[in-house]
N, C-alpha and C. Protein backbone atom coordinates (compact mmCIF):
# COMPACT_ATOMS: atom_id res chain seq x y z
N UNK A 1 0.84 -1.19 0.00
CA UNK A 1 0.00 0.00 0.00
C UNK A 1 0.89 1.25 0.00
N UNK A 2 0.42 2.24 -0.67
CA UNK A 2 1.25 3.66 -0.89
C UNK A 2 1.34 4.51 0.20
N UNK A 3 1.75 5.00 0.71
CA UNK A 3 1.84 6.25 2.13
C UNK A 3 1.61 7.59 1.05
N UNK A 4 0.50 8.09 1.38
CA UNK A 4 0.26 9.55 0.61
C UNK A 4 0.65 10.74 1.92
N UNK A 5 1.55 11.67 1.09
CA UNK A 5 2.16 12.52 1.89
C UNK A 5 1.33 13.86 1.20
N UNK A 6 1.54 15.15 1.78
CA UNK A 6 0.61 16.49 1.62
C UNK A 6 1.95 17.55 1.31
N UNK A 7 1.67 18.31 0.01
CA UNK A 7 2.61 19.57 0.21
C UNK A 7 1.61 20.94 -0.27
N UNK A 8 1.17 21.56 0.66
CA UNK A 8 0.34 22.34 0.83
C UNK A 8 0.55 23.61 1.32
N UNK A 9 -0.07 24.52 -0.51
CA UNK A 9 0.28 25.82 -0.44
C UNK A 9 -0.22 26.79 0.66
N UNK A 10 1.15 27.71 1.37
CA UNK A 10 0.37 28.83 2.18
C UNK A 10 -0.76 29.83 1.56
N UNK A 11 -1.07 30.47 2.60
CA UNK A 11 -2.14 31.69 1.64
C UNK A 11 -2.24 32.99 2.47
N UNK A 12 -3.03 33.76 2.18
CA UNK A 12 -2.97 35.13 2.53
C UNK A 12 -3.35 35.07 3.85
N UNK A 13 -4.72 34.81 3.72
CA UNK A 13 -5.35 34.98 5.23
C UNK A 13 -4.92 34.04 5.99
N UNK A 14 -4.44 34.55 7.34
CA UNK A 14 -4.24 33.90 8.39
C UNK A 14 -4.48 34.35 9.49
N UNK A 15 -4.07 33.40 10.40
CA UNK A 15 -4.92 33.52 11.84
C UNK A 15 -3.56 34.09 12.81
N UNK A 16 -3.90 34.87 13.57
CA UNK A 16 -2.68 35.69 13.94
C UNK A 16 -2.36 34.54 15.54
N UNK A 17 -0.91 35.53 15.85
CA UNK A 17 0.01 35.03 16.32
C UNK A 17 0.61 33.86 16.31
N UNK A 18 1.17 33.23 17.11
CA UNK A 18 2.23 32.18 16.51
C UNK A 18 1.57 30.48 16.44
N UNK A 19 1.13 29.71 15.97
CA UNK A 19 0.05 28.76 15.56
C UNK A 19 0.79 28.17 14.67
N UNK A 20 0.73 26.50 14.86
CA UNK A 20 0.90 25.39 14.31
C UNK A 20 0.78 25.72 12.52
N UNK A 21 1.28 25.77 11.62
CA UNK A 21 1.16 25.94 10.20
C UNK A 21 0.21 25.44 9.43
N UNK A 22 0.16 24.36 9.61
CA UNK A 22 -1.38 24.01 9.04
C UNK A 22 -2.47 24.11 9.89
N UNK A 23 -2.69 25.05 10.98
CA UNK A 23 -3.96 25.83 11.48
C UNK A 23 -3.29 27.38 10.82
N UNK A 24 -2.75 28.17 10.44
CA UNK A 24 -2.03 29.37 10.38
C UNK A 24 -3.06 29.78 9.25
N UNK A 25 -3.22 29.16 8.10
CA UNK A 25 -4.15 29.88 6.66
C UNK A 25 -5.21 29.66 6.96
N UNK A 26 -6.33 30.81 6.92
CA UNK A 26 -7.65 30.29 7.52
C UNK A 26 -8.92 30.58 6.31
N UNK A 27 -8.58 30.83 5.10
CA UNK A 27 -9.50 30.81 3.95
C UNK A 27 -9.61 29.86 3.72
N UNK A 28 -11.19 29.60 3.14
CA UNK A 28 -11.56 28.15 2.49
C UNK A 28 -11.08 27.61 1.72
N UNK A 29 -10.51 28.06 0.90
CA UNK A 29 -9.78 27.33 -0.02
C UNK A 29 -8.21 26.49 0.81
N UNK A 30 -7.71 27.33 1.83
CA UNK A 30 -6.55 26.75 2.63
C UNK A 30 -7.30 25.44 3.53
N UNK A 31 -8.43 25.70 4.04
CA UNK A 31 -8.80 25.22 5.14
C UNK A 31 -9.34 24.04 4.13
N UNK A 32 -9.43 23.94 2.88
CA UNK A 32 -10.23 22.43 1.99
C UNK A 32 -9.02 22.01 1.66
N UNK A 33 -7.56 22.32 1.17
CA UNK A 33 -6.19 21.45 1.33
C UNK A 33 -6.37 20.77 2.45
N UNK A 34 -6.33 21.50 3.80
CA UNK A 34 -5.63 20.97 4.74
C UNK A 34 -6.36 19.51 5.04
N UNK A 35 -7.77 19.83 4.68
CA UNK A 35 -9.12 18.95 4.64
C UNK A 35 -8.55 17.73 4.76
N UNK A 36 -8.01 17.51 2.92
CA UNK A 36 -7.61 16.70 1.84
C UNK A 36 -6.12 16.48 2.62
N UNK A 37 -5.08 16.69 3.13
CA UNK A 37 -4.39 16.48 3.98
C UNK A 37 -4.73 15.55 5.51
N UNK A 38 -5.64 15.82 5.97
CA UNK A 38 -5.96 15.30 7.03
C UNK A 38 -6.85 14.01 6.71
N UNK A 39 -7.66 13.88 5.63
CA UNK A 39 -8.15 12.95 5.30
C UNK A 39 -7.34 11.28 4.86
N UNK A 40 -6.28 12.11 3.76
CA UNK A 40 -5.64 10.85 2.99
C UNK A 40 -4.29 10.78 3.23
N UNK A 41 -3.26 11.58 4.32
CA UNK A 41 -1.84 11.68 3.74
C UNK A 41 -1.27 11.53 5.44
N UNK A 42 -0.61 10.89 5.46
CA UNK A 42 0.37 10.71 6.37
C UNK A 42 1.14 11.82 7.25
N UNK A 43 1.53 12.59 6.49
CA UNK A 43 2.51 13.92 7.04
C UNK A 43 1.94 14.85 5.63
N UNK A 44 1.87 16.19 6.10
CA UNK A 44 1.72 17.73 5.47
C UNK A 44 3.06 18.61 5.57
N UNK A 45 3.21 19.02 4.64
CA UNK A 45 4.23 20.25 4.62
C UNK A 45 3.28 21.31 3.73
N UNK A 46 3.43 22.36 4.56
CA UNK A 46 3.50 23.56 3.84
C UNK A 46 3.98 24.31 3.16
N UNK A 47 4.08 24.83 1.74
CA UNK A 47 5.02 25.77 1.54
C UNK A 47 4.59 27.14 1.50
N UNK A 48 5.62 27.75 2.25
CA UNK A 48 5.44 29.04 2.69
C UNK A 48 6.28 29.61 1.93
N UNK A 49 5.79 30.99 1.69
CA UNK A 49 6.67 31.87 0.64
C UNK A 49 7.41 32.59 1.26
N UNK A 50 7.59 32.74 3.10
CA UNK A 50 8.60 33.00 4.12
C UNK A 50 9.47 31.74 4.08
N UNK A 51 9.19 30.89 4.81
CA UNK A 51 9.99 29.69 5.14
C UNK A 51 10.17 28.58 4.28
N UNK A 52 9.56 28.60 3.46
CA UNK A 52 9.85 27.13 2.31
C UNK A 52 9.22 26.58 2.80
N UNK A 53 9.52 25.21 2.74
CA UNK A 53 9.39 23.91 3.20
C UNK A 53 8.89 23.10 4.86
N UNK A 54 7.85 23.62 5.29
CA UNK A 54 8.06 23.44 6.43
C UNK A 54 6.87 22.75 7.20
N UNK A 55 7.45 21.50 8.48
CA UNK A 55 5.99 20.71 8.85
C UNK A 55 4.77 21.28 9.61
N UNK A 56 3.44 20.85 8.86
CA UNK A 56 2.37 20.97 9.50
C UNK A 56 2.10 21.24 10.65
N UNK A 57 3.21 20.51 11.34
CA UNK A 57 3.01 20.83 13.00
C UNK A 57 4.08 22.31 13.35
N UNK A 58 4.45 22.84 12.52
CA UNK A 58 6.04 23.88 13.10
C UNK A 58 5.10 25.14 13.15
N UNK A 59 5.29 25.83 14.17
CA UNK A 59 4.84 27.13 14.81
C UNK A 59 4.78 28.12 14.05
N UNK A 60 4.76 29.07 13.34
CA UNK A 60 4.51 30.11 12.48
C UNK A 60 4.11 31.55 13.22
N UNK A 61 4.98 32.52 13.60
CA UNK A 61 4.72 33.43 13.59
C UNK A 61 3.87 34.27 12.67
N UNK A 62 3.46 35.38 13.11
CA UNK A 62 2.59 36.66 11.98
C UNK A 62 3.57 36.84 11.01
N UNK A 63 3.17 36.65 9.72
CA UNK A 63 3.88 37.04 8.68
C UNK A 63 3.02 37.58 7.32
N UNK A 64 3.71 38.33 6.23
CA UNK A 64 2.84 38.91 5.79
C UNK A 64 3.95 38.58 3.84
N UNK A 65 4.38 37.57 3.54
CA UNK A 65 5.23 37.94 2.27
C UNK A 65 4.38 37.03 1.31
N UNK A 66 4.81 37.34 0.06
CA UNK A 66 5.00 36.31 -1.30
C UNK A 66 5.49 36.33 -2.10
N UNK A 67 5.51 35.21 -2.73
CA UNK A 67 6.72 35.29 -3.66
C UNK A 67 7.27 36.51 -4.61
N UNK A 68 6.29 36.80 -5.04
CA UNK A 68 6.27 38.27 -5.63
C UNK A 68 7.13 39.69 -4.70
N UNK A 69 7.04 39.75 -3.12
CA UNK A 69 8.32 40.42 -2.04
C UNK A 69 9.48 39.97 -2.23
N UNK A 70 9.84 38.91 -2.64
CA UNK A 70 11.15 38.31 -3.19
C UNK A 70 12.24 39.18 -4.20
N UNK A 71 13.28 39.50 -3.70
CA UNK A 71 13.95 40.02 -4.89
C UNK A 71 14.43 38.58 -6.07
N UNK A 72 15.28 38.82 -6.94
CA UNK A 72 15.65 37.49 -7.94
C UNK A 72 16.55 36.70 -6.97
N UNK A 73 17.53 37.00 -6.39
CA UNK A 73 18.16 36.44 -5.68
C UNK A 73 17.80 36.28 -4.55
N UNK A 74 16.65 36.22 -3.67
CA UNK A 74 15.90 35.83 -2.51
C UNK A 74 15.17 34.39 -3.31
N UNK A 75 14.60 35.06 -4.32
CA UNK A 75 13.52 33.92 -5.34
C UNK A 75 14.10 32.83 -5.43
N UNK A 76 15.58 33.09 -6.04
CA UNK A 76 16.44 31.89 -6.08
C UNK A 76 17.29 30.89 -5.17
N UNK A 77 17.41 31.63 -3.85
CA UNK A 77 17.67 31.06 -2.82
C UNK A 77 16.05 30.45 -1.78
N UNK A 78 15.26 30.98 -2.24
CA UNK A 78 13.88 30.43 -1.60
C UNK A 78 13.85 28.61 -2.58
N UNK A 79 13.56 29.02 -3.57
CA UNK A 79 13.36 27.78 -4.92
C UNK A 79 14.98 26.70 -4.41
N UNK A 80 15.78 27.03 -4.60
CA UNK A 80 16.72 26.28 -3.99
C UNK A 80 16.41 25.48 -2.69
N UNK A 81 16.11 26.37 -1.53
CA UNK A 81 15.59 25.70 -0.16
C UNK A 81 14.54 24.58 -0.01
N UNK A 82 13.44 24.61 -1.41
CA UNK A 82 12.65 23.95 -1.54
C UNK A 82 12.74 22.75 -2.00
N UNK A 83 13.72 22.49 -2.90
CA UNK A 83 14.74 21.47 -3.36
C UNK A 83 15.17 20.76 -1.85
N UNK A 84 15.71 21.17 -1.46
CA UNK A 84 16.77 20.99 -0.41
C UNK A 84 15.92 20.12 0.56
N UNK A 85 14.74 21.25 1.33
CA UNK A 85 14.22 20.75 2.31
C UNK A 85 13.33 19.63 1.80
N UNK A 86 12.74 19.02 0.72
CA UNK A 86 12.07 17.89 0.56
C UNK A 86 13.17 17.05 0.24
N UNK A 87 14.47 16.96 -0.24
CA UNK A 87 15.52 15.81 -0.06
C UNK A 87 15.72 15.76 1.05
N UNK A 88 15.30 16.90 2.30
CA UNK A 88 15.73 16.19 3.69
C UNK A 88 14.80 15.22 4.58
N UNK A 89 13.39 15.54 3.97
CA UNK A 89 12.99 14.98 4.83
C UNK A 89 12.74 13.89 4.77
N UNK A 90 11.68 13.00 5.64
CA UNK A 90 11.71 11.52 5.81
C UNK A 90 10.49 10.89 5.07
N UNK A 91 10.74 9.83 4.05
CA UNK A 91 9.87 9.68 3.28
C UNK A 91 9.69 8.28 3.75
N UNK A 92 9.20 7.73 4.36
CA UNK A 92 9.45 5.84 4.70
C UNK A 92 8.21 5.28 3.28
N UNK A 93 8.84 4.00 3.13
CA UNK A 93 8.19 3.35 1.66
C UNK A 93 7.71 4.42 0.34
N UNK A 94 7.37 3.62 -0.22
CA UNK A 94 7.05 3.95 -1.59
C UNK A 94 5.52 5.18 -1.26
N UNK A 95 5.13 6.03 -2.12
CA UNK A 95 3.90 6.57 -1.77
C UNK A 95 4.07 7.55 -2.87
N UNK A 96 2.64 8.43 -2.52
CA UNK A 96 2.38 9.76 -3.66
C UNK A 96 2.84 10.88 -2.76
N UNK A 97 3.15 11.95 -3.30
CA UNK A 97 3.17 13.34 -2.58
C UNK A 97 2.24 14.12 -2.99
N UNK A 98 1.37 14.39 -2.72
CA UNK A 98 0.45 15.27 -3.97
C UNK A 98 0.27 16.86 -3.36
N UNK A 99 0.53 17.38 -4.14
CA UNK A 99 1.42 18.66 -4.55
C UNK A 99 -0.03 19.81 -4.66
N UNK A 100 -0.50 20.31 -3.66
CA UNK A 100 -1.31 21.12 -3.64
C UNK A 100 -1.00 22.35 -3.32
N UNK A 101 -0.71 23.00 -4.64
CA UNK A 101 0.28 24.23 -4.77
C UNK A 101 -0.15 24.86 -6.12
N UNK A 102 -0.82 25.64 -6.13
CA UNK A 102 -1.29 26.43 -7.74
C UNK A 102 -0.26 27.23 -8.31
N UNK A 103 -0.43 27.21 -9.56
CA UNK A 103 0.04 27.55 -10.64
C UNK A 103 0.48 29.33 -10.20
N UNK A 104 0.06 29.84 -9.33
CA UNK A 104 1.13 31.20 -8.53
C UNK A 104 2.03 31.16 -8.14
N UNK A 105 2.23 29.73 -7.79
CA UNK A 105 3.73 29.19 -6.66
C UNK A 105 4.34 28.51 -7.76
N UNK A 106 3.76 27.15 -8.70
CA UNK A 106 4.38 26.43 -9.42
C UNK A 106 4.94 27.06 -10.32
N UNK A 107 4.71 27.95 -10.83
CA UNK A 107 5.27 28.86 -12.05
C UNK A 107 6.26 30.02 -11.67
N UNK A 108 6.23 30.28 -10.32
CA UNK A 108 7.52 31.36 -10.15
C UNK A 108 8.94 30.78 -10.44
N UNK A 109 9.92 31.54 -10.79
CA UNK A 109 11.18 31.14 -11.20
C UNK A 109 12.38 32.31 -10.39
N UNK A 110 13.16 31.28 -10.80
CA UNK A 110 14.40 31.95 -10.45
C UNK A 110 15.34 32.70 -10.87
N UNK A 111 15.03 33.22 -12.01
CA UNK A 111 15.53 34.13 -13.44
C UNK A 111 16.18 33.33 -14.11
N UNK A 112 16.24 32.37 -14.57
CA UNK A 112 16.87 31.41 -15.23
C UNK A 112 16.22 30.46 -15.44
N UNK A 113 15.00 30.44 -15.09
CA UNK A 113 14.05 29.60 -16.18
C UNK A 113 13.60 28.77 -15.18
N UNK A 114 13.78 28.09 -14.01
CA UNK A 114 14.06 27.60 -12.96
C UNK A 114 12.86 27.65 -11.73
N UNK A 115 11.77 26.58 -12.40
CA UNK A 115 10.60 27.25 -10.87
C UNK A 115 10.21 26.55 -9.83
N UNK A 116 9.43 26.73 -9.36
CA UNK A 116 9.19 26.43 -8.05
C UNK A 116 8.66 25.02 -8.50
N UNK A 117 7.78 24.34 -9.60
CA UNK A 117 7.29 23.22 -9.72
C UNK A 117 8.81 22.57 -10.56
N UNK A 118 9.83 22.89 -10.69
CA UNK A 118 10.81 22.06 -10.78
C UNK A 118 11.77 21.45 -9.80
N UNK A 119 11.80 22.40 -8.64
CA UNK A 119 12.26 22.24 -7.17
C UNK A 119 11.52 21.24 -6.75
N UNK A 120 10.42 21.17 -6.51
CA UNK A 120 9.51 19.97 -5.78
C UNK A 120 9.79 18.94 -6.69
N UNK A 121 10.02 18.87 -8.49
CA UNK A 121 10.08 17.46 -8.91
C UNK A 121 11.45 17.27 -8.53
N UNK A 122 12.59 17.78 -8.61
CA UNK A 122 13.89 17.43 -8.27
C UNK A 122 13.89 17.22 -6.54
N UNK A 123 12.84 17.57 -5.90
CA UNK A 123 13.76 17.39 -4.31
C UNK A 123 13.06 16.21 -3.99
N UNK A 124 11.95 16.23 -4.93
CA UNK A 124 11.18 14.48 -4.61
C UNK A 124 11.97 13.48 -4.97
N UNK A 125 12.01 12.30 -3.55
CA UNK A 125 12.59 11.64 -4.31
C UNK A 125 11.83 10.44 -5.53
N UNK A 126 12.90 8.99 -5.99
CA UNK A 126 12.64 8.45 -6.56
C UNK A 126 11.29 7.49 -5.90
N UNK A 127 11.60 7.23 -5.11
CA UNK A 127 10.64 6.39 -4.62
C UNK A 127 8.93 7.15 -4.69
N UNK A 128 8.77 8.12 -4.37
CA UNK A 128 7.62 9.07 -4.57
C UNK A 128 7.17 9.13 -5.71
N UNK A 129 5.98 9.63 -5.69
CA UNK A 129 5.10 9.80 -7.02
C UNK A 129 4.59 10.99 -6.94
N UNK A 130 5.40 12.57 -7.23
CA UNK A 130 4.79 13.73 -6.86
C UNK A 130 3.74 14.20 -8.48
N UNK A 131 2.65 13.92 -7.38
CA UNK A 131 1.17 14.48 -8.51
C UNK A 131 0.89 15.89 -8.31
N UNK A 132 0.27 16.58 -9.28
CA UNK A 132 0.01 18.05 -9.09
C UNK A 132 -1.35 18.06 -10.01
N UNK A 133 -2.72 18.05 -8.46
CA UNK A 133 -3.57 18.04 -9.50
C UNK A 133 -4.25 19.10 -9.95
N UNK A 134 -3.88 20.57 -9.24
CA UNK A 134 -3.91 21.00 -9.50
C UNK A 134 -3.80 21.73 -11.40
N UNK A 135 -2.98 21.11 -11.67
CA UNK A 135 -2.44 20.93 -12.88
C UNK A 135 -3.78 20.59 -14.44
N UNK A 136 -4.65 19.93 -13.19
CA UNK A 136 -5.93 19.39 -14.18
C UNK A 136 -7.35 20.07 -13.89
N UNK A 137 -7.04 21.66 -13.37
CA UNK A 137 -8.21 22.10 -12.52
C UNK A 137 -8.04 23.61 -13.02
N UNK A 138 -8.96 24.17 -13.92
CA UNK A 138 -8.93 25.75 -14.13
C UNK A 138 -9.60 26.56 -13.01
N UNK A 139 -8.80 26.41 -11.79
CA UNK A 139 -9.08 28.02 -10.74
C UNK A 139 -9.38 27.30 -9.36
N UNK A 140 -9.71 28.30 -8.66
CA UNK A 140 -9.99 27.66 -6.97
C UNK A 140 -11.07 26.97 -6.90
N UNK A 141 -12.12 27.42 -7.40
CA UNK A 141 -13.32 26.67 -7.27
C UNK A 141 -13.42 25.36 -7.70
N UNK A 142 -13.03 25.07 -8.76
CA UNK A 142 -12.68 23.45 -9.55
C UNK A 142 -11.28 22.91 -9.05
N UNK A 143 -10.70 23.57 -8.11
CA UNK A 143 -9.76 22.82 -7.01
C UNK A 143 -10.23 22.36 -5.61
N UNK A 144 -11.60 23.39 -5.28
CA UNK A 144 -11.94 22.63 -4.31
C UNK A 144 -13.13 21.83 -4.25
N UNK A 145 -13.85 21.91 -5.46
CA UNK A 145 -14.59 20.86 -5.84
C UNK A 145 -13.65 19.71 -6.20
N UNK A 146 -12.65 19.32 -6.69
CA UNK A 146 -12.12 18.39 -6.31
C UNK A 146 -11.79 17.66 -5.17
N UNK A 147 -11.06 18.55 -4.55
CA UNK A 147 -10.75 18.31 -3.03
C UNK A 147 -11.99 17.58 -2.56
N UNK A 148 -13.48 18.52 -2.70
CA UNK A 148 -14.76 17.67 -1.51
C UNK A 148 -15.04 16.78 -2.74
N UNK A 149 -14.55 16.27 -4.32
CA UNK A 149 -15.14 15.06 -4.27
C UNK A 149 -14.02 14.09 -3.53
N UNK A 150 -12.69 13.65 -4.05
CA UNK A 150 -12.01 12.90 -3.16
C UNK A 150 -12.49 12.67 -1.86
N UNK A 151 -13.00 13.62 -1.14
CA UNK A 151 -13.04 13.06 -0.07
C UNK A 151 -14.57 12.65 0.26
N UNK A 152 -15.44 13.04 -0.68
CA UNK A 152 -17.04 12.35 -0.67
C UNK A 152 -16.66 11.07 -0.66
N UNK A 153 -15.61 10.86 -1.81
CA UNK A 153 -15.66 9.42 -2.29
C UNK A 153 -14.27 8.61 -1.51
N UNK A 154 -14.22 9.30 -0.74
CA UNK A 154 -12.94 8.60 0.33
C UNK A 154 -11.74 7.91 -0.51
N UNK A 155 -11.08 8.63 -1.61
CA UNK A 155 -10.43 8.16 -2.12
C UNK A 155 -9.50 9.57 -2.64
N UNK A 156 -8.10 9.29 -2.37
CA UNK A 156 -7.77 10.77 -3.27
C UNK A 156 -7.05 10.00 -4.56
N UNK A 157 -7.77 10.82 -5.94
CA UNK A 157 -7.61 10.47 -7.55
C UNK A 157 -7.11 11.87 -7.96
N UNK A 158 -6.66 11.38 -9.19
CA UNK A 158 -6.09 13.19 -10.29
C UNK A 158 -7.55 13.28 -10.42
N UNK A 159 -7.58 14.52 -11.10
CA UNK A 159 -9.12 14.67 -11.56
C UNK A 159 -9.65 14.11 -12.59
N UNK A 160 -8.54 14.28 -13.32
CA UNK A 160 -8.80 13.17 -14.62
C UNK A 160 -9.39 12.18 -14.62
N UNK A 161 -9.04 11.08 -12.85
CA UNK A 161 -9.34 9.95 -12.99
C UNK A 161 -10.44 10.15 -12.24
N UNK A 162 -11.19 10.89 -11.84
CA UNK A 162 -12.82 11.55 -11.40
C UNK A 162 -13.65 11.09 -13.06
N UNK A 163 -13.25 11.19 -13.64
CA UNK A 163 -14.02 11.69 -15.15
C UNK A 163 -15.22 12.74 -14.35
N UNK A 164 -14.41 14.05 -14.19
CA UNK A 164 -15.17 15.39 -14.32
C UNK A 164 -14.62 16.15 -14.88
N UNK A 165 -15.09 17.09 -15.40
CA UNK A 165 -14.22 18.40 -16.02
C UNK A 165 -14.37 19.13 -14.62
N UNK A 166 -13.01 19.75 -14.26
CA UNK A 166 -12.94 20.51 -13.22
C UNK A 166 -12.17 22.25 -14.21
């Protein structure tokens, strides 16, 4: 059987002072990841456009950045860290990572062509299966209608394999 792991984008709204990271984003759209996290996946990471890479359970001060506050060389040392910190962490057996991170985060780069959805495929390792289903979903709303079907149907699938148009 596969171990499904969570990498789950930060967001604007959050809940102030210093709070566990995956309680920290408190919009619906954050709060239906974490959903889909808590439902099917073993361990959550967040990525934060302050801290990178970091676990579900790690404390989070008030913060206010995104990627876009980044100079090129912050961008590129952030995208680097992201690499880094998913080769560090602990992946036990074979499993999926599924990559709940939109096309705002996946598409930033590092001025050299270099983005944030290439960091997560390079820091994943081999054994993993990093899905992005995002990837098969035009906007928030047909991301989180995905999200509540997977979990109507107690199963997490790409959307593709829903046969819905999302």
């Amino acid at each position: 059987m596969k171990t499904h792991y969570a990498l789950v984008q930060c967001g604007e709204a959050k809940a102030s002072g210093s709070v566990p990271a995956k309680e920290k984003y408190t919009s619906s759209y954050s709060r239906k990841k974490v959903e889909f996290a808590d439902a099917f996946c073993e361990e959550m990471w967040i990525l934060s456009a302050k801290f990178g890479v970091i676990p579900g359970e790690q404390l989070v001060p008030d913060y206010n950045v995104t990627p876009d506050d980044h100079s090129k060389v912050e961008r590129a040392h952030w995208i680097a860290s992201i690499e880094q910190s998913l080769r560090q962490c602990v992946w036990p057996g074979n499993g999926v990572l599924w990559v709940l991170v939109a096309s705002n985060y996946l598409d930033v780069d590092d001025g050299t062509g270099r983005t944030v959805a290439d960091a997560i495929e390079a820091g994943t390792p081999p054994h993993l299966d990093a899905r992005f289903p995002f990837n098969q979903t035009s906007g928030i709303g047909y991301q989180m209608g995905w999200v509540s079907d997977c979990i109507s149907g107690n199963a997490p699938k790409m959307p593709a394999e829903l046969c819905k148009e999302y």
